[in-house]
N, C-alpha and C. Protein backbone atom coordinates (compact mmCIF):
# COMPACT_ATOMS: atom_id res chain seq x y z
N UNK A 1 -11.25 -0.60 76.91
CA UNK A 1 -10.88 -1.80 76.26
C UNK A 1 -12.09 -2.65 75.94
N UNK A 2 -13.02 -2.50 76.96
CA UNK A 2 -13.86 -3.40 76.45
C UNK A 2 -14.96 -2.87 75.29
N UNK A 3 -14.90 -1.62 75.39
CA UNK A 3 -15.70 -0.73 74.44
C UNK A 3 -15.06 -1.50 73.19
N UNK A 4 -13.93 -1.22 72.72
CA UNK A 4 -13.27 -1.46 71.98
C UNK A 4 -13.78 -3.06 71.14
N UNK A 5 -13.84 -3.96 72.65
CA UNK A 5 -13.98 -5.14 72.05
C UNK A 5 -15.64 -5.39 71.26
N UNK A 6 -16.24 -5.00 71.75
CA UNK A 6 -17.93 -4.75 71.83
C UNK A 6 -17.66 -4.41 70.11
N UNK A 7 -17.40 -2.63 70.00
CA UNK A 7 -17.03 -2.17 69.08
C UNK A 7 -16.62 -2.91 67.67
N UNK A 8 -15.60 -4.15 67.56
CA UNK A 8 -15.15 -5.08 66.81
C UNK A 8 -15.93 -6.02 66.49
N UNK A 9 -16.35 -6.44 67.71
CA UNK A 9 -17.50 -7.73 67.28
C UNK A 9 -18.56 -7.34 67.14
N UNK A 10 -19.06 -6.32 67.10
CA UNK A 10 -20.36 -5.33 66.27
C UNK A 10 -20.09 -5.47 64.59
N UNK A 11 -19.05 -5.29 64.92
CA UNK A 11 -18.08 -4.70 63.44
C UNK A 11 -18.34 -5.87 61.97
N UNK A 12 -18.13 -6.83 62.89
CA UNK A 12 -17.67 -8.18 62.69
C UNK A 12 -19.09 -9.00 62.29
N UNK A 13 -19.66 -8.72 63.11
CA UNK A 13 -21.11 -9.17 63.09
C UNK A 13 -21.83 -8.87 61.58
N UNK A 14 -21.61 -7.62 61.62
CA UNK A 14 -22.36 -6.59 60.57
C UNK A 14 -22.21 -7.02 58.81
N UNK A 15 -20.97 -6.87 59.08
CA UNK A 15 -20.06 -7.37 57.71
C UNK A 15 -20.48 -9.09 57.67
N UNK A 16 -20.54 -9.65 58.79
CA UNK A 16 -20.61 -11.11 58.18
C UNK A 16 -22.05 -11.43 57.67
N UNK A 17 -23.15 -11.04 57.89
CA UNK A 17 -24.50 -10.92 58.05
C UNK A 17 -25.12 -9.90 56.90
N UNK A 18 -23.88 -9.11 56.59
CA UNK A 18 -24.19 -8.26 54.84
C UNK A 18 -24.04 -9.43 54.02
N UNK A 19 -25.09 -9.32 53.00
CA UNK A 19 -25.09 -10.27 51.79
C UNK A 19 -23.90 -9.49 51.05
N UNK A 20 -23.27 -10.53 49.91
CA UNK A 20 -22.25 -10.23 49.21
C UNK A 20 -23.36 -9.62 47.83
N UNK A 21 -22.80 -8.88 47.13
CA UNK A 21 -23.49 -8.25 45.88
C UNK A 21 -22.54 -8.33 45.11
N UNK A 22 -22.58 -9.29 43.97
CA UNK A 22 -21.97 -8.45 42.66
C UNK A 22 -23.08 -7.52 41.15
N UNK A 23 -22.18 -6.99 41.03
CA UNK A 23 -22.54 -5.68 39.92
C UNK A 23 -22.36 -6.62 38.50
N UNK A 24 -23.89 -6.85 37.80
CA UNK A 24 -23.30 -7.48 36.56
C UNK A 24 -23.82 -6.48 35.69
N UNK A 25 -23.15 -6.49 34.53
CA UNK A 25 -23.54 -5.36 33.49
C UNK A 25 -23.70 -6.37 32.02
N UNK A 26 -24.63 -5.96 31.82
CA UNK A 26 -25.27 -6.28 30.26
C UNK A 26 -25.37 -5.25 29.03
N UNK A 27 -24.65 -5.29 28.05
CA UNK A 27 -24.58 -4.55 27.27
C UNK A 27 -25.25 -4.50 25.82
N UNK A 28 -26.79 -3.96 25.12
CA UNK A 28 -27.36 -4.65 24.05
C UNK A 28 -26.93 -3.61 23.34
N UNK A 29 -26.16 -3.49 22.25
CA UNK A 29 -25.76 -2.26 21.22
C UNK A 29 -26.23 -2.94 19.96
N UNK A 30 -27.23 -1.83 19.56
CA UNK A 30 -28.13 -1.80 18.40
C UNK A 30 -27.83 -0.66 17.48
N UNK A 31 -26.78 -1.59 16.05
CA UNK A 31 -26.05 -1.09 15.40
C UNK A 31 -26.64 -0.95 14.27
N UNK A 32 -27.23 -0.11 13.46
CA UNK A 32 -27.09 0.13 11.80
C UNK A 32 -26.06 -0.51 11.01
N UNK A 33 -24.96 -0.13 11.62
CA UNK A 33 -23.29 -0.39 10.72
C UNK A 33 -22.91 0.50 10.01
N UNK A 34 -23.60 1.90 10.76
CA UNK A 34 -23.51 2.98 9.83
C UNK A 34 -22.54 4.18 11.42
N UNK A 35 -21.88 3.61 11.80
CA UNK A 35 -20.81 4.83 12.45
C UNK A 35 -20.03 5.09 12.27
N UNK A 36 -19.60 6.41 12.87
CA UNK A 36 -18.24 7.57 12.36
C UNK A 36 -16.85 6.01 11.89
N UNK A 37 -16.92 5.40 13.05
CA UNK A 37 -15.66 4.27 12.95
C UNK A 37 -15.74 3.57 11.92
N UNK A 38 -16.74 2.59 11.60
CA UNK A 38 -17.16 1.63 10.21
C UNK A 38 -16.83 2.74 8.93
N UNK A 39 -17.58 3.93 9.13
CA UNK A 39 -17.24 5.04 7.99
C UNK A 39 -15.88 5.79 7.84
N UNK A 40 -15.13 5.49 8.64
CA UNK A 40 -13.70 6.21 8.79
C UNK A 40 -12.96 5.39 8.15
N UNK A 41 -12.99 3.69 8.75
CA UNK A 41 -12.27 2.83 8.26
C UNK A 41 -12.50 2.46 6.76
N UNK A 42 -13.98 2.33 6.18
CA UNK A 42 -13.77 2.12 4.74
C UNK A 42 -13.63 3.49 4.24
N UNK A 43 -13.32 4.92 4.37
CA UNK A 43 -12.78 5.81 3.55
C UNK A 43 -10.94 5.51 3.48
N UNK A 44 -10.79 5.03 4.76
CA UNK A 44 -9.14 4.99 4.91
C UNK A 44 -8.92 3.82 3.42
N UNK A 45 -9.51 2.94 3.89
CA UNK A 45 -9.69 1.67 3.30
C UNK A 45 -9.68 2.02 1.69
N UNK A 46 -10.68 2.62 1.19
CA UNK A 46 -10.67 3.37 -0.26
C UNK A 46 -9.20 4.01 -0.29
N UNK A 47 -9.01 4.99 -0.06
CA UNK A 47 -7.92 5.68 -0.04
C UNK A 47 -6.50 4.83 -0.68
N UNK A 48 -6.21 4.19 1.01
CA UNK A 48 -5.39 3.28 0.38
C UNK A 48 -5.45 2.29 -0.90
N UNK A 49 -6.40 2.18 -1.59
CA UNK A 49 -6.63 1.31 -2.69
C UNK A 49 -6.24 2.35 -3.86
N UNK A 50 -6.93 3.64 -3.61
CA UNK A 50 -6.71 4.49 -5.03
C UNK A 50 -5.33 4.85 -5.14
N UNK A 51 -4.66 5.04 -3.45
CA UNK A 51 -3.08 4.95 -3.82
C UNK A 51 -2.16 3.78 -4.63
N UNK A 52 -3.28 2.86 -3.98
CA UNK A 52 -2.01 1.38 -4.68
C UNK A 52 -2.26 1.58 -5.97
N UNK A 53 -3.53 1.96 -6.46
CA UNK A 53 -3.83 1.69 -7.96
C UNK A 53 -3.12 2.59 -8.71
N UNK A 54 -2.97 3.69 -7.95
CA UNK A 54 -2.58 4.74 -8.87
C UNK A 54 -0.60 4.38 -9.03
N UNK A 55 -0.22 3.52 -7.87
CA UNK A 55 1.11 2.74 -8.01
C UNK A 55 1.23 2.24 -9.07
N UNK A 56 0.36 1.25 -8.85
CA UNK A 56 0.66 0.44 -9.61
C UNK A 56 0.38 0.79 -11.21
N UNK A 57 -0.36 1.75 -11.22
CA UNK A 57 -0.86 2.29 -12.45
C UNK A 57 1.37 2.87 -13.32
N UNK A 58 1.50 3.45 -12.46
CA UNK A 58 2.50 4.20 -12.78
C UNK A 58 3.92 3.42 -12.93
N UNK A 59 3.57 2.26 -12.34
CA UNK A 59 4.61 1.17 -12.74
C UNK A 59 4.48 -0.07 -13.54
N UNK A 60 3.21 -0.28 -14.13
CA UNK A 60 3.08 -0.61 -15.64
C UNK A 60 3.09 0.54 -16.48
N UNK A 61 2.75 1.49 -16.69
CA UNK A 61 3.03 2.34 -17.62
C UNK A 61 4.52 2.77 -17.51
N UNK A 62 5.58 2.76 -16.94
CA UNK A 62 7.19 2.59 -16.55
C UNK A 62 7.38 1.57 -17.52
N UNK A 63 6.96 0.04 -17.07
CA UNK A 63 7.02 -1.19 -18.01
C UNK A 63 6.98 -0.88 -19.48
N UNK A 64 5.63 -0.56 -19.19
CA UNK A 64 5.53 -0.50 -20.95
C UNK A 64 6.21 0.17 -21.84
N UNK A 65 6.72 1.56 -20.86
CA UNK A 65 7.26 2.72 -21.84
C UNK A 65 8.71 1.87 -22.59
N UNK A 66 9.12 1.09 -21.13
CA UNK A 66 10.57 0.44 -21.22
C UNK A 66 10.67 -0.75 -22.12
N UNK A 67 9.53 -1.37 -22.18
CA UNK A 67 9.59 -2.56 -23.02
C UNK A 67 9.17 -1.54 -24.68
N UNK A 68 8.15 -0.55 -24.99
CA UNK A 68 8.49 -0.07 -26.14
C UNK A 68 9.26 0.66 -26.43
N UNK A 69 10.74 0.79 -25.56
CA UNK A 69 11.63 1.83 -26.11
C UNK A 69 12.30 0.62 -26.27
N UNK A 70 12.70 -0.68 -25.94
CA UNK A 70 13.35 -1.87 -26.25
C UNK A 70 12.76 -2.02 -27.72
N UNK A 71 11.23 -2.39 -27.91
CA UNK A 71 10.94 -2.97 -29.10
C UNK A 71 11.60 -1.99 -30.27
N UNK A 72 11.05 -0.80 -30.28
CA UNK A 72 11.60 0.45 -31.33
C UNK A 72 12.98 0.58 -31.22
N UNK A 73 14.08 0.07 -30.59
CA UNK A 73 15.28 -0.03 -30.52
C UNK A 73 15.59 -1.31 -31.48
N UNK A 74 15.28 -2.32 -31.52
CA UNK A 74 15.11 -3.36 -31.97
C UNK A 74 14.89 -3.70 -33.17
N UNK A 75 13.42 -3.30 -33.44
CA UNK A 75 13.16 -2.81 -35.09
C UNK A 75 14.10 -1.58 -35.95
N UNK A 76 14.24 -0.80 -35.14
CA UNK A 76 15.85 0.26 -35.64
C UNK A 76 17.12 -0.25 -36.28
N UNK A 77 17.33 -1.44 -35.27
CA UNK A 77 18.58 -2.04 -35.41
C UNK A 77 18.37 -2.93 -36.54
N UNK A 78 17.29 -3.88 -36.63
CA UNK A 78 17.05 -4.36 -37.76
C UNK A 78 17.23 -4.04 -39.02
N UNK A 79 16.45 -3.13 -38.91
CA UNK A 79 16.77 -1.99 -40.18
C UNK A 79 18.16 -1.76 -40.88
N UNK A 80 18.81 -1.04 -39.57
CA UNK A 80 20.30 -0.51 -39.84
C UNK A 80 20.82 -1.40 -40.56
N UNK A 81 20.46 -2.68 -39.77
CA UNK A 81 21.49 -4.10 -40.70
C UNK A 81 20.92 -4.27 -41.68
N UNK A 82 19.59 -4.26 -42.55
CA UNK A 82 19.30 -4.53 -43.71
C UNK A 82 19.43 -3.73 -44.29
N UNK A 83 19.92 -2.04 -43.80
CA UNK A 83 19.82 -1.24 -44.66
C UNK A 83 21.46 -1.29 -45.71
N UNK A 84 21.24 -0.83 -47.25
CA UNK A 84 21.58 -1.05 -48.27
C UNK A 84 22.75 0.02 -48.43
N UNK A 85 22.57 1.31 -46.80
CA UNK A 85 23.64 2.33 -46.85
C UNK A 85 24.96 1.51 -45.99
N UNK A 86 26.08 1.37 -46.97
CA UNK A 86 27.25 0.47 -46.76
C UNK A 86 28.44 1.50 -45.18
N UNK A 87 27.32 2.47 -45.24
CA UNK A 87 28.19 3.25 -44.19
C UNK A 87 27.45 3.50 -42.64
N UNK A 88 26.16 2.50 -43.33
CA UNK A 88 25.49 2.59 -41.32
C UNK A 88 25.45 1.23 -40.74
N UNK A 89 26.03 1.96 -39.38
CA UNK A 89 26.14 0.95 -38.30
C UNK A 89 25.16 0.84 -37.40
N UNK A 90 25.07 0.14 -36.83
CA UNK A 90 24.40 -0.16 -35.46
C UNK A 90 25.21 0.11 -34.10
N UNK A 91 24.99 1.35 -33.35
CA UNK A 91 25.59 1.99 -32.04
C UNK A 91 24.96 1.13 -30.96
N UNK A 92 25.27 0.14 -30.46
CA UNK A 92 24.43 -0.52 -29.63
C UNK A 92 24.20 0.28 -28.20
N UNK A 93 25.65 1.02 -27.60
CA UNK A 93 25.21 2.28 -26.31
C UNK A 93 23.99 2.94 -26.70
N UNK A 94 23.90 3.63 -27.07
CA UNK A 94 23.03 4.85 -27.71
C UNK A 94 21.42 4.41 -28.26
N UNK A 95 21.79 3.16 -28.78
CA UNK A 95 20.39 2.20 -29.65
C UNK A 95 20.27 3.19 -30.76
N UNK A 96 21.37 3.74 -31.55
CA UNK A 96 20.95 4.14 -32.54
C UNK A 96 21.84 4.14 -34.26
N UNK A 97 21.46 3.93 -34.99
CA UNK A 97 21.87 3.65 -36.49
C UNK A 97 22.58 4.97 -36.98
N UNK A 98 24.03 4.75 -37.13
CA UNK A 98 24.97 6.19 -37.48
C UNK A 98 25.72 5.77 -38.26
N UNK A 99 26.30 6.63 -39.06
CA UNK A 99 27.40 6.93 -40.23
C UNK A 99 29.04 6.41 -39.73
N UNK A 100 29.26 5.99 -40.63
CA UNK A 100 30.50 5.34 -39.92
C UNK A 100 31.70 6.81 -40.21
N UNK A 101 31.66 7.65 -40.99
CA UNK A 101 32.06 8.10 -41.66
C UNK A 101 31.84 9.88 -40.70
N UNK A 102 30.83 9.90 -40.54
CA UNK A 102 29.95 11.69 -39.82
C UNK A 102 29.64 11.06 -38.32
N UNK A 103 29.00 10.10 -37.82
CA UNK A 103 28.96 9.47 -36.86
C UNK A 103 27.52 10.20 -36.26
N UNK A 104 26.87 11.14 -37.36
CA UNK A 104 25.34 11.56 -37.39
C UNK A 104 24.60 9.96 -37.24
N UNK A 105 22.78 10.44 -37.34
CA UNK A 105 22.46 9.18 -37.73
C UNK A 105 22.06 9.37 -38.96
N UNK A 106 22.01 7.91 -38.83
CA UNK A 106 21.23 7.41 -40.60
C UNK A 106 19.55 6.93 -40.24
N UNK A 107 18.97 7.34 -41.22
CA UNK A 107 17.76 6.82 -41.12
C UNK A 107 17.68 5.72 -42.79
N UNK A 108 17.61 4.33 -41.56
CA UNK A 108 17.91 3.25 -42.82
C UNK A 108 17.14 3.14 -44.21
């Protein structure tokens, strides 16, 4: 028992009389701005841009096709009505100028 006690307050002693240490870490990273990561992210980065563009590319040219199949529908119809053949109509389903008569078209 008394070993024991000796033993503890040795123990005790030791540990109180150790200095405390902390571990500090300093980190200097000396970057170009040229790594795999910086270079991964602006290829992703590109990528996604040539996709949007090429979106968006494909949905103004949608637009446009749709707004010039409106205009040439339009100028058609014009026509039909000025035209001087007493038997063409204007098919507004279809957008197209026909015979009232054959129900072909007419070209006004």
């Amino acid at each position: 028992m008394k070993l024991v006690k000796l033993t503890l307050i040795a123990a005790l002693l030791v540990a109180g009389t150790a200095p405390l240490t902390y571990a500090a870490t300093q980190h200097v990273v000396i970057d170009s701005g040229n790594n795999a990561y910086d270079t991964e992210g602006a290829r992703q980065s590109h990528e996604q841009w040539n996709d949007t563009r090429n979106l968006r590319n494909k949905v103004n040219n949608r637009v446009e096709k749709e707004f010039d199949k409106a205009d040439r529908a339009f100028d058609k119809r014009d026509a039909c009505e000025k035209s001087y053949n007493t038997n063409a109509y204007w098919e507004p389903n279809t957008l197209r100028c026909l015979d009232r008569r054959t129900g072909r078209d007419v070209t006004p």
